[in-house]
C-alpha atoms as a PDB file:
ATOM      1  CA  UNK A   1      16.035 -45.544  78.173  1.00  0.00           C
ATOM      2  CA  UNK A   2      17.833 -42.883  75.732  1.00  0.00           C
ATOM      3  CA  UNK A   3      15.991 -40.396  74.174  1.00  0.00           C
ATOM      4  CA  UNK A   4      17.284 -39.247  70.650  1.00  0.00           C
ATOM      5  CA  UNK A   5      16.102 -35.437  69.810  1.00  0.00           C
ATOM      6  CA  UNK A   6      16.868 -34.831  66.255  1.00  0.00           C
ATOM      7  CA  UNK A   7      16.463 -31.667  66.716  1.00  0.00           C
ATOM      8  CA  UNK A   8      19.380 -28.939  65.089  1.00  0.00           C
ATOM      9  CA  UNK A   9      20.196 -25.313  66.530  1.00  0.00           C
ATOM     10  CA  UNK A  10      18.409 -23.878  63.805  1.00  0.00           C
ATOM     11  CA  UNK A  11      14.896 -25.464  64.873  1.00  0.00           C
ATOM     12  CA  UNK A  12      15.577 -24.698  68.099  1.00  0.00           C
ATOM     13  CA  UNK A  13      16.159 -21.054  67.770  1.00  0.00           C
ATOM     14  CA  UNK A  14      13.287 -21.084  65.308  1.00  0.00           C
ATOM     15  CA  UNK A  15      11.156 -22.712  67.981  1.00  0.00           C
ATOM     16  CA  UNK A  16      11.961 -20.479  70.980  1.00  0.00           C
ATOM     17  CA  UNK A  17      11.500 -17.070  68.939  1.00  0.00           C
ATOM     18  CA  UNK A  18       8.108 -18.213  68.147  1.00  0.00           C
ATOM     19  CA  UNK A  19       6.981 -19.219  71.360  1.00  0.00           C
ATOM     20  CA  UNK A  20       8.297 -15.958  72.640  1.00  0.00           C
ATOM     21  CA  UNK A  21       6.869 -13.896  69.743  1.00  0.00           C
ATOM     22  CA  UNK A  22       3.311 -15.675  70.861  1.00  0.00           C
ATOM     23  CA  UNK A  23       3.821 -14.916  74.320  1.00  0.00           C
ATOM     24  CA  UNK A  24       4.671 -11.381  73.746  1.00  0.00           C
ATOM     25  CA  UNK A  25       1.878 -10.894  71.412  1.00  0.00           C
ATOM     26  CA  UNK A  26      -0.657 -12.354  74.926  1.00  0.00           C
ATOM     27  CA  UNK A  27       1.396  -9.489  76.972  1.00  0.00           C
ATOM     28  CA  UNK A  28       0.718  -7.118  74.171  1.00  0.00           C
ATOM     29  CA  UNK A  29      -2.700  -7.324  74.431  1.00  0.00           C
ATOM     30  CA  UNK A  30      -4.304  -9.342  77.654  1.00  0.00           C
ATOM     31  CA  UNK A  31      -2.136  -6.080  78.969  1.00  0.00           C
ATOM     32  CA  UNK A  32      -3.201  -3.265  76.469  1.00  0.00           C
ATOM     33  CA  UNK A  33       0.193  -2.951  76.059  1.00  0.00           C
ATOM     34  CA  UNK A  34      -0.912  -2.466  71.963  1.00  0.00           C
ATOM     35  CA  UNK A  35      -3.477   0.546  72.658  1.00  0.00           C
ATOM     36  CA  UNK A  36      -0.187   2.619  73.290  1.00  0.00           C
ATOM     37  CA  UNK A  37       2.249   0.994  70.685  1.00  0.00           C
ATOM     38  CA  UNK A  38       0.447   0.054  67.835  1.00  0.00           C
ATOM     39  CA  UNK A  39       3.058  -0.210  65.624  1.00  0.00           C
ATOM     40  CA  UNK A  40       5.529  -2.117  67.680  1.00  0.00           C
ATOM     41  CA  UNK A  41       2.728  -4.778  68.541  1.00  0.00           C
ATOM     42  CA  UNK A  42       2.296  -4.665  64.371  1.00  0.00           C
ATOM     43  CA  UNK A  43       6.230  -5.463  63.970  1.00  0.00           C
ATOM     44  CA  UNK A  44       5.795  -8.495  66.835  1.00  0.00           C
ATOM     45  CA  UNK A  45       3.091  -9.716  64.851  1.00  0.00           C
ATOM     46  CA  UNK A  46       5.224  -9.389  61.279  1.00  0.00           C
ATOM     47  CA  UNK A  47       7.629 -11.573  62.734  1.00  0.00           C
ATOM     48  CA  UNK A  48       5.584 -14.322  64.075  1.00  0.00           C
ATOM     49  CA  UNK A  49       4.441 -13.979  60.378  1.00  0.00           C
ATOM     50  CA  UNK A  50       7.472 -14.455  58.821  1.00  0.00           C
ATOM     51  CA  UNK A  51       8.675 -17.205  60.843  1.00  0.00           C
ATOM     52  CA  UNK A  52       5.754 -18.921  60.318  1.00  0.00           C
ATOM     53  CA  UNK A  53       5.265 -18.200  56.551  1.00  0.00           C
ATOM     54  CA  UNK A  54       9.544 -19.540  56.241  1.00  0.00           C
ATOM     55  CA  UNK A  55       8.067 -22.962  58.196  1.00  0.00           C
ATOM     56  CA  UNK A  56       5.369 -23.634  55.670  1.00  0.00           C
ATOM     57  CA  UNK A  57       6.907 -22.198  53.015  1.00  0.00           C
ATOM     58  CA  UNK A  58      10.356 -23.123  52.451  1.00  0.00           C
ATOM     59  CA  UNK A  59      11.385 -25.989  50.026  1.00  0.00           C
ATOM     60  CA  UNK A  60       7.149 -26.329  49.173  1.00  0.00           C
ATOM     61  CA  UNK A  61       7.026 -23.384  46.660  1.00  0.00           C
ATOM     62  CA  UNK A  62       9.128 -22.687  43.799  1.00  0.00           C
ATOM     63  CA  UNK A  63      12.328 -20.255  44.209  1.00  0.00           C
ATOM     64  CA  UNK A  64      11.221 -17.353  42.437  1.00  0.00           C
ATOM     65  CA  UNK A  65       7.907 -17.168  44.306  1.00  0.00           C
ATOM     66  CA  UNK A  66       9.121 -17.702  47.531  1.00  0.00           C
ATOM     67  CA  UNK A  67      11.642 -15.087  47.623  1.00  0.00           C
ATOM     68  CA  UNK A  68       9.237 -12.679  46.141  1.00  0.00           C
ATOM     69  CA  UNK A  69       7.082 -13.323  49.199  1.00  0.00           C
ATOM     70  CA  UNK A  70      10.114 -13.756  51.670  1.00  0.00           C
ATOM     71  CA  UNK A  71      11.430  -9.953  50.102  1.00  0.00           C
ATOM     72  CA  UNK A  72       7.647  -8.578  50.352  1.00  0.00           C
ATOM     73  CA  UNK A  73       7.300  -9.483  53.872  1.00  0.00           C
ATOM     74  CA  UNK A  74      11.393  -7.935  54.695  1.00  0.00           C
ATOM     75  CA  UNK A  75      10.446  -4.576  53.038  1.00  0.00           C
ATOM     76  CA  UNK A  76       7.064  -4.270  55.012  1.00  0.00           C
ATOM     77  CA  UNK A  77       8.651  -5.269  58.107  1.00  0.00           C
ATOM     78  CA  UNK A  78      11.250  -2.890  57.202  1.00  0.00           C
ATOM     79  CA  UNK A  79       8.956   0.297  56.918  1.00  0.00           C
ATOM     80  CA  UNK A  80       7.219  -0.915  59.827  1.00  0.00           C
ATOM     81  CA  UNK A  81      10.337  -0.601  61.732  1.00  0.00           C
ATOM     82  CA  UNK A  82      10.705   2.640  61.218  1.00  0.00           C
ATOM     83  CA  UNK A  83       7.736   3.409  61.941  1.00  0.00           C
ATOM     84  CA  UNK A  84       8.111   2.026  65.476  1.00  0.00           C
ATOM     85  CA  UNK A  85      11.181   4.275  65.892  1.00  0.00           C
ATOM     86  CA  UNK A  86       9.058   7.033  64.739  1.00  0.00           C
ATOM     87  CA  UNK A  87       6.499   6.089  67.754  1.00  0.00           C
ATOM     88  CA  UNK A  88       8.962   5.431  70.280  1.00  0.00           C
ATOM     89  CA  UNK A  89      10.405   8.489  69.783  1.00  0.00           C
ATOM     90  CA  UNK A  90       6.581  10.314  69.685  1.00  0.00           C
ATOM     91  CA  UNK A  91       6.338   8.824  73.247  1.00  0.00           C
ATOM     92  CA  UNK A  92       9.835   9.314  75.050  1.00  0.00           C
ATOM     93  CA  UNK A  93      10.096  13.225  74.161  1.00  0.00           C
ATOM     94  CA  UNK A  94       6.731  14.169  74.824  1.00  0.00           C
ATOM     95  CA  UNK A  95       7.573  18.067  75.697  1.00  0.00           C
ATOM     96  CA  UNK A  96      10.462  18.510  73.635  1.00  0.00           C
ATOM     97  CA  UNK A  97      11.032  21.589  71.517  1.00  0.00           C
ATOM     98  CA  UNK A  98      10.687  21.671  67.668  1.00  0.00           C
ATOM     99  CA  UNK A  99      14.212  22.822  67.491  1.00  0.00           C
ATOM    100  CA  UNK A 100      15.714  19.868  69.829  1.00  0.00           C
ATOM    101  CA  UNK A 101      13.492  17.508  67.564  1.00  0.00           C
ATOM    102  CA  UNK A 102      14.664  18.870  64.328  1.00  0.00           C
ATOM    103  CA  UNK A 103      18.905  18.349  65.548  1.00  0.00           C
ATOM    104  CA  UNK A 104      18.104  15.228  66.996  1.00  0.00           C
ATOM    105  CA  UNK A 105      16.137  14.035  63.715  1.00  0.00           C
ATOM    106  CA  UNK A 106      19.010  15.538  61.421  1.00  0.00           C
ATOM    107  CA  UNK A 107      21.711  14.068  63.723  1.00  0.00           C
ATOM    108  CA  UNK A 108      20.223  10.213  63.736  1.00  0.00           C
ATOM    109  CA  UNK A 109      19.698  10.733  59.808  1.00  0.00           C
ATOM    110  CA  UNK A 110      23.095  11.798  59.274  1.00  0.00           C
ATOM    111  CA  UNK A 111      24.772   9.457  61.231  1.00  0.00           C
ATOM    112  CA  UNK A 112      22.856   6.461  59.810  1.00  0.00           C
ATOM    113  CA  UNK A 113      22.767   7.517  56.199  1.00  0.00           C
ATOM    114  CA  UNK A 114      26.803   7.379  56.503  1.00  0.00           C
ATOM    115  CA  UNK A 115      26.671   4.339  57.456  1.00  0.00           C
ATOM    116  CA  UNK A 116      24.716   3.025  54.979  1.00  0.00           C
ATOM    117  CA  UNK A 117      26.645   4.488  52.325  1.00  0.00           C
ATOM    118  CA  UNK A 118      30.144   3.088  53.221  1.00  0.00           C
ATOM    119  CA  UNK A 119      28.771  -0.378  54.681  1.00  0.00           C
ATOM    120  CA  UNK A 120      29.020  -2.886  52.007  1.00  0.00           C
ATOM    121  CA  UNK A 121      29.719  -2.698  48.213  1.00  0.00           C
ATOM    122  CA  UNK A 122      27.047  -1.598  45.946  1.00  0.00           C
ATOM    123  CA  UNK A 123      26.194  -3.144  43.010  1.00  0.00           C
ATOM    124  CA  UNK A 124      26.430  -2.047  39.779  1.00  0.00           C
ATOM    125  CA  UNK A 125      23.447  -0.024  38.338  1.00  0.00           C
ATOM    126  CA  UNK A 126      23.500  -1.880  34.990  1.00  0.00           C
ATOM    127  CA  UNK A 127      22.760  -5.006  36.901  1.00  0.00           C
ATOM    128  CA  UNK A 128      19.662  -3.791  38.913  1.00  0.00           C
ATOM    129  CA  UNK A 129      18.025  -2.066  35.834  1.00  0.00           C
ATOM    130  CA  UNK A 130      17.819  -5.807  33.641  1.00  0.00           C
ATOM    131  CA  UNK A 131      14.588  -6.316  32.955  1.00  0.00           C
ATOM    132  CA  UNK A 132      13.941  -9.881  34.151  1.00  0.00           C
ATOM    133  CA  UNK A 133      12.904 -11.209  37.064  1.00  0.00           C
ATOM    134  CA  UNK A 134      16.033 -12.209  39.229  1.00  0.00           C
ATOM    135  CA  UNK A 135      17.345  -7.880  38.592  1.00  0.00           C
ATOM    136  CA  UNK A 136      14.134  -7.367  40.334  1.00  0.00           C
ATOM    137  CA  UNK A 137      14.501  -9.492  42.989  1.00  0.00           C
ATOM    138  CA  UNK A 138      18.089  -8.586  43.335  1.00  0.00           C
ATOM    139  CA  UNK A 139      16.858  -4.617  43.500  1.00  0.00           C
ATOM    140  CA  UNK A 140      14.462  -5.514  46.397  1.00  0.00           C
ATOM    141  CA  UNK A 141      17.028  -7.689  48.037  1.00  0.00           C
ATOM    142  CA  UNK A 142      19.536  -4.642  48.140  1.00  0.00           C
ATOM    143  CA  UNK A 143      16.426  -2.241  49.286  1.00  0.00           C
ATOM    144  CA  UNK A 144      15.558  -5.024  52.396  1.00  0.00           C
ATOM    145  CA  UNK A 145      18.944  -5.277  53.266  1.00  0.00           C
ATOM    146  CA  UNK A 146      19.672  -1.464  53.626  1.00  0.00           C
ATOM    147  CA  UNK A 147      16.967  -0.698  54.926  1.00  0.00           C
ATOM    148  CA  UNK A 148      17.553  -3.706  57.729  1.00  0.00           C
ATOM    149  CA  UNK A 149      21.106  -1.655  58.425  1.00  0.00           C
ATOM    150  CA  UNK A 150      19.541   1.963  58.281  1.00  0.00           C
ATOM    151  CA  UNK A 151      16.363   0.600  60.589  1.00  0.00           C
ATOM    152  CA  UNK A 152      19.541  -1.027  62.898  1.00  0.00           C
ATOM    153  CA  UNK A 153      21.732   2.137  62.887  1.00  0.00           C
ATOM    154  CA  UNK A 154      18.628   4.505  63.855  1.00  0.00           C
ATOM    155  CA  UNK A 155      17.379   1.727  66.867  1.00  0.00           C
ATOM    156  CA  UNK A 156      21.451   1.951  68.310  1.00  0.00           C
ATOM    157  CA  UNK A 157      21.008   5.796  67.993  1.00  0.00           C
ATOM    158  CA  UNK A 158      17.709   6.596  68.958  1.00  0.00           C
ATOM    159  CA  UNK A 159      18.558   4.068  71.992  1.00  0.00           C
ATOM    160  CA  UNK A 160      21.397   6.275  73.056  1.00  0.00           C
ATOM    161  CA  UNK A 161      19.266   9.356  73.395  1.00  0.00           C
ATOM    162  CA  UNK A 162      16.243   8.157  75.154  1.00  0.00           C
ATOM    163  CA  UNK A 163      18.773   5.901  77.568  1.00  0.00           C
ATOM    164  CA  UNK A 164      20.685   9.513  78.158  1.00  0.00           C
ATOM    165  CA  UNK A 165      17.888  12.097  77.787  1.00  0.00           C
ATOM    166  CA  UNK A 166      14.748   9.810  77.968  1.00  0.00           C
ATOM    167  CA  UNK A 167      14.397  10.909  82.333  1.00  0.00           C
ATOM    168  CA  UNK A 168      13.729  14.506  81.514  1.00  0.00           C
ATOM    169  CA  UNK A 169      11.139  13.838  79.351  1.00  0.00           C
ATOM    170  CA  UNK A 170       8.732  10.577  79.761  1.00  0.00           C
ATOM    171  CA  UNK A 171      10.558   7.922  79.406  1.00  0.00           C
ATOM    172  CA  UNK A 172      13.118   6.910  82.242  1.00  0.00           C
ATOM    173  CA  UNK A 173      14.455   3.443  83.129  1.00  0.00           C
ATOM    174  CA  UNK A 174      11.262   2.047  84.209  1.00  0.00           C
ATOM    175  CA  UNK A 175       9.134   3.324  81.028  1.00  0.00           C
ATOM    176  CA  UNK A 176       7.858   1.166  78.653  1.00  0.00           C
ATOM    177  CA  UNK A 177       9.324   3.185  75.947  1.00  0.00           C
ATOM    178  CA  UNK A 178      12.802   3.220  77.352  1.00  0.00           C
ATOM    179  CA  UNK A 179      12.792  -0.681  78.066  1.00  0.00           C
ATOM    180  CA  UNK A 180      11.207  -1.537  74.628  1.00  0.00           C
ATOM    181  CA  UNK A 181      13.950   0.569  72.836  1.00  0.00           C
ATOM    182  CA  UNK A 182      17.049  -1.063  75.130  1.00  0.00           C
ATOM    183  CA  UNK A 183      15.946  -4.453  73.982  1.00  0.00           C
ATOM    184  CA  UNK A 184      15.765  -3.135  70.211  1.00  0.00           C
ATOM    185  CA  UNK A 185      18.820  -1.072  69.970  1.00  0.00           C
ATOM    186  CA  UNK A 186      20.387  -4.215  71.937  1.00  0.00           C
ATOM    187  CA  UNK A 187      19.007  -6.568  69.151  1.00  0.00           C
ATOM    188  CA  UNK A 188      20.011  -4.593  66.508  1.00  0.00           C
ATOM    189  CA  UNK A 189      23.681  -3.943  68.075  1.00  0.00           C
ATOM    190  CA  UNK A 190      23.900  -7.567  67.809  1.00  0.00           C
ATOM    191  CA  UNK A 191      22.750  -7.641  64.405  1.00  0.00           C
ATOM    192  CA  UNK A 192      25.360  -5.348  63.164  1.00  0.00           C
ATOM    193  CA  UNK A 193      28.209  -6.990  65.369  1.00  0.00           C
ATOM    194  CA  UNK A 194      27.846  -9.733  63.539  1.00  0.00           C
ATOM    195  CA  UNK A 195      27.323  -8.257  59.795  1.00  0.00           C
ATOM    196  CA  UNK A 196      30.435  -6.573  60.683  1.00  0.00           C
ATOM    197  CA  UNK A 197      32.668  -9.646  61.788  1.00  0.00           C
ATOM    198  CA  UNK A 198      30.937 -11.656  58.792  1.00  0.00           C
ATOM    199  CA  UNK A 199      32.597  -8.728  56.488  1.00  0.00           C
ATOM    200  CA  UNK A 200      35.798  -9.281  58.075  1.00  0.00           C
ATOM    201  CA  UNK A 201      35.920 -13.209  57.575  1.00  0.00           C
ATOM    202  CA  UNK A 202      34.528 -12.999  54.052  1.00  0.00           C
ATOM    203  CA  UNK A 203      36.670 -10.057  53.048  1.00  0.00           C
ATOM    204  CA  UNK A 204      40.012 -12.450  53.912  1.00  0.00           C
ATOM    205  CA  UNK A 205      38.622 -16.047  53.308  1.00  0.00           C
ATOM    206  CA  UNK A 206      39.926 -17.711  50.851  1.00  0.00           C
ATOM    207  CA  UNK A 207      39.443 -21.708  50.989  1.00  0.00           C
ATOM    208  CA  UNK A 208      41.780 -23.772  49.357  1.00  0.00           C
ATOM    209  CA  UNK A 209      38.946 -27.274  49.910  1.00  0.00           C
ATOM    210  CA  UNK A 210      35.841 -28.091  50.226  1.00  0.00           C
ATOM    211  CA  UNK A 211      36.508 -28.624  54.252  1.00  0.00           C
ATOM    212  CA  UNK A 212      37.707 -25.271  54.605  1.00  0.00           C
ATOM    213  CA  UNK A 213      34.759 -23.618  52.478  1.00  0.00           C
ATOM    214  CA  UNK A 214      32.507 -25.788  54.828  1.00  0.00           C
ATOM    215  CA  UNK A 215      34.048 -24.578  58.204  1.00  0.00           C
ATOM    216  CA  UNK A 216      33.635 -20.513  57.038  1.00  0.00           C
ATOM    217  CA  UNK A 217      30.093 -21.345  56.491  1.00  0.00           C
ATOM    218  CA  UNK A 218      29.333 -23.252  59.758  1.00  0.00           C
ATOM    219  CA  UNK A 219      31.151 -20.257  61.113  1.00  0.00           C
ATOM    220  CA  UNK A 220      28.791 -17.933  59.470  1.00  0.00           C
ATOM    221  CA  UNK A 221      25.698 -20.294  60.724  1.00  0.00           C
ATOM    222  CA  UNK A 222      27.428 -19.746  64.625  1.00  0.00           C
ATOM    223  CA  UNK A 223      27.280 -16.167  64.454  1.00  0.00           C
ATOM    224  CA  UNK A 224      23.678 -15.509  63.070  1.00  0.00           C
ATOM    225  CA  UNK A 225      23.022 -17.853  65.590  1.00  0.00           C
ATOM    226  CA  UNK A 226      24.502 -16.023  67.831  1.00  0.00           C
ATOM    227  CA  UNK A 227      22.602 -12.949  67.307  1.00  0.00           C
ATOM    228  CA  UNK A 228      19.477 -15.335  66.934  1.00  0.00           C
ATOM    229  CA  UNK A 229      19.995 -15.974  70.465  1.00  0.00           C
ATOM    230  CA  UNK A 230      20.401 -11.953  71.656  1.00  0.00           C
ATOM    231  CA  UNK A 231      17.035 -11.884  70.000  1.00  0.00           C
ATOM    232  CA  UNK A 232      15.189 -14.176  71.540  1.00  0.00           C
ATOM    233  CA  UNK A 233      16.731 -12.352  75.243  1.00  0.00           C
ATOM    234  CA  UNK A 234      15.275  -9.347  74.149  1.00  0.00           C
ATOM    235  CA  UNK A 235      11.925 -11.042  73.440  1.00  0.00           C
ATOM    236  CA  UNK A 236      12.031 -12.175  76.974  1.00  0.00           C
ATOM    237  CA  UNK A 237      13.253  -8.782  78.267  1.00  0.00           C
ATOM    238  CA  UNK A 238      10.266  -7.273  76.601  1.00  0.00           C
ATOM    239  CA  UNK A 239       7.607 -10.237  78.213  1.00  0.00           C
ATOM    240  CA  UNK A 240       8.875  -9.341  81.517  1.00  0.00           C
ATOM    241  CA  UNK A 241       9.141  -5.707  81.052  1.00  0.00           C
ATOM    242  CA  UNK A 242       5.919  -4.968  79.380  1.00  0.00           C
ATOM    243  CA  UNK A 243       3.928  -7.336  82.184  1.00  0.00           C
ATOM    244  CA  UNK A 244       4.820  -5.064  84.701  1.00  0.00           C
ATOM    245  CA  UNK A 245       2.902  -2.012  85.247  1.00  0.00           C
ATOM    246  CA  UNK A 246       5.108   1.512  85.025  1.00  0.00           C
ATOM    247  CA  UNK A 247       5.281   3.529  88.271  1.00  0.00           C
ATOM    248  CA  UNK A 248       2.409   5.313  88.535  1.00  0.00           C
ATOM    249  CA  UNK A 249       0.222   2.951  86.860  1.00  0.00           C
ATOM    250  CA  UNK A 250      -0.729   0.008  89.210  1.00  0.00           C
ATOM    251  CA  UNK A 251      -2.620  -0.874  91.861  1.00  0.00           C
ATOM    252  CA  UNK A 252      -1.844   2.361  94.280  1.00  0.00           C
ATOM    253  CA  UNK A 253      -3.038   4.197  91.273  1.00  0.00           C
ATOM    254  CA  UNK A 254      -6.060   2.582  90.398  1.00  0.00           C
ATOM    255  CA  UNK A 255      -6.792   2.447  94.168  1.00  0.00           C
ATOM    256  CA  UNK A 256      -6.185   6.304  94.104  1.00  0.00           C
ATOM    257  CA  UNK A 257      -8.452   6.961  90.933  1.00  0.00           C
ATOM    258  CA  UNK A 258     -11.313   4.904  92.542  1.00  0.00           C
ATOM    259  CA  UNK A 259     -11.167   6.812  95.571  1.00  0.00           C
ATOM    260  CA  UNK A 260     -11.271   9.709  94.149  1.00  0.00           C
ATOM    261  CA  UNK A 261     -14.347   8.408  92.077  1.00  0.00           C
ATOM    262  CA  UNK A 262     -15.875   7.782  95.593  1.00  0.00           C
ATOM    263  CA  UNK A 263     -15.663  11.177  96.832  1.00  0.00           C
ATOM    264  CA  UNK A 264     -16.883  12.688  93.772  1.00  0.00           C
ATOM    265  CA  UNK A 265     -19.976  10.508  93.234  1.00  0.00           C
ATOM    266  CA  UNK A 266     -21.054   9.710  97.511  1.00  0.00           C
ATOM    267  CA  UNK A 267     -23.392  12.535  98.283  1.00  0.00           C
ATOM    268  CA  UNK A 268     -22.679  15.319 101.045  1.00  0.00           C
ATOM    269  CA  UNK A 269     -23.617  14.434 104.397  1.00  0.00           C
ATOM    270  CA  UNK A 270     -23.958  17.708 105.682  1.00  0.00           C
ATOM    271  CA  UNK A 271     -25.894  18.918 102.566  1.00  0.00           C
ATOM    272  CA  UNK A 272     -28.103  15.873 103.322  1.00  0.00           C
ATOM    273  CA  UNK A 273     -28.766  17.218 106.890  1.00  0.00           C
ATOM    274  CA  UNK A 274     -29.304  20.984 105.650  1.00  0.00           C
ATOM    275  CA  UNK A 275     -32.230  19.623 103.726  1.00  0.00           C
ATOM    276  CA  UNK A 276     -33.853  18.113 107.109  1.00  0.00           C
END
């Protein structure tokens, strides 16, 4: 008997983030994994909403309104992001001074906000002021998008400094915070890799037939695929990591704390045999 899947990459990938998303989500809370990262258990959840709302959504509602919800849900997602930087950040330098915050802050911001400026053309003004409907799509499009590359460029750099400095403070190897910002600054390395070969291709394509023009975009397909698939490793990364108690924090340490309970609470023997 053969057995015909129909089933493309696309679904797939769709299908195995989602599971993974849902799984996290369990470890995120059966764990009370979300009690210390509230906002990174509210990005998880943004995404299972997104992929779900793209599911039900796509080819059932009209253009216009769809991509005004897809664009809503990208910005919020977006300024959730940073905020999850923002805790991350709260967590792994727990000690530092106001003076090593302040360079680190102004060095991340400077970095990224070079990046953003030279990545990518910019529009023309004239065409996101239009009053109509698609110039205001196409102003929260470009707002989405760089904030997607700013969000990426601060995960790569705020990665870097916990991975380097992250021990002295609270948040070495086997932290929560260190392993939750490896698998984003991972993701979002990805992310960029391929934004920046996509540049490349589309920057020196130039089809000559319809086969050629359908090759670069099955090419394009590959590579968001591609990072598609680094995404759904760092879901995984983050199931197995966030399952795991840190040092510190399992069993020897609850056995600890409930000893010392004991003591406290037993009564005194020998106080017990004064009173006789």
């Amino acid at each position: 008997m053969h057995l015909n899947f129909d089933f493309s990459a696309v679904q797939i990938l769709w299908t195995l983030t989602f599971a993974a998303v849902l799984v996290l989500l369990v470890v995120l809370l059966g764990r009370d994994r979300a009690r210390f990262y509230p906002w990174f258990t509210a990005s998880i959840t943004l995404i299972g909403l997104r992929l779900l709302s793209s599911r039900l959504l796509y080819g059932r509602v009209a253009p216009i309104p769809m991509n005004e919800i897809f664009l809503t849900l990208a910005l919020i997602a977006g300024i959730v992001s940073l905020l999850v930087l923002v805790e991350l950040a709260r967590r792994a330098f727990i000690g530092a001074s106001r003076r090593a915050w302040i360079i680190g802050t102004l060095i991340l911001l400077a970095a990224s906000g070079a990046v953003l400026a030279f990545w990518g053309a910019w529009p023309a003004w004239k065409t996101l002021t239009i009053d109509s409907v698609i110039a205001g799509l196409r102003l929260e499009q470009l707002i989405t998008q760089k904030l997607d590359l700013l969000v990426d460029m601060l995960s790569i750099g705020l990665g870097l400094l916990i991975v380097i400095f992250g021990r002295r403070f609270a948040a070495g190897f086997r932290s929560h915070t260190q392993q939750i910002i490896i698998g984003l600054s991972t993701a979002a390395l990805a992310q960029t890799a391929v934004r920046a070969i996509w540049q490349v291709i589309a920057s020196h394509a130039a089809p000559t037939s319809q086969a050629e023009y359908q090759r670069i975009l099955g090419l394009q397909a590959k590579l968001y695929n591609a990072s598609s698939v680094i995404f759904v490793l760092a879901l995984i990364w983050w199931i197995v990591c966030l399952w795991i108690n840190e040092p510190g924090t399992g069993t020897a340490a609850a056995a600890q704390s409930t000893l010392t309970e004991e003591t406290i609470i037993a009564p005194n023997p020998s106080l017990e045999n004064q009173g006789e």
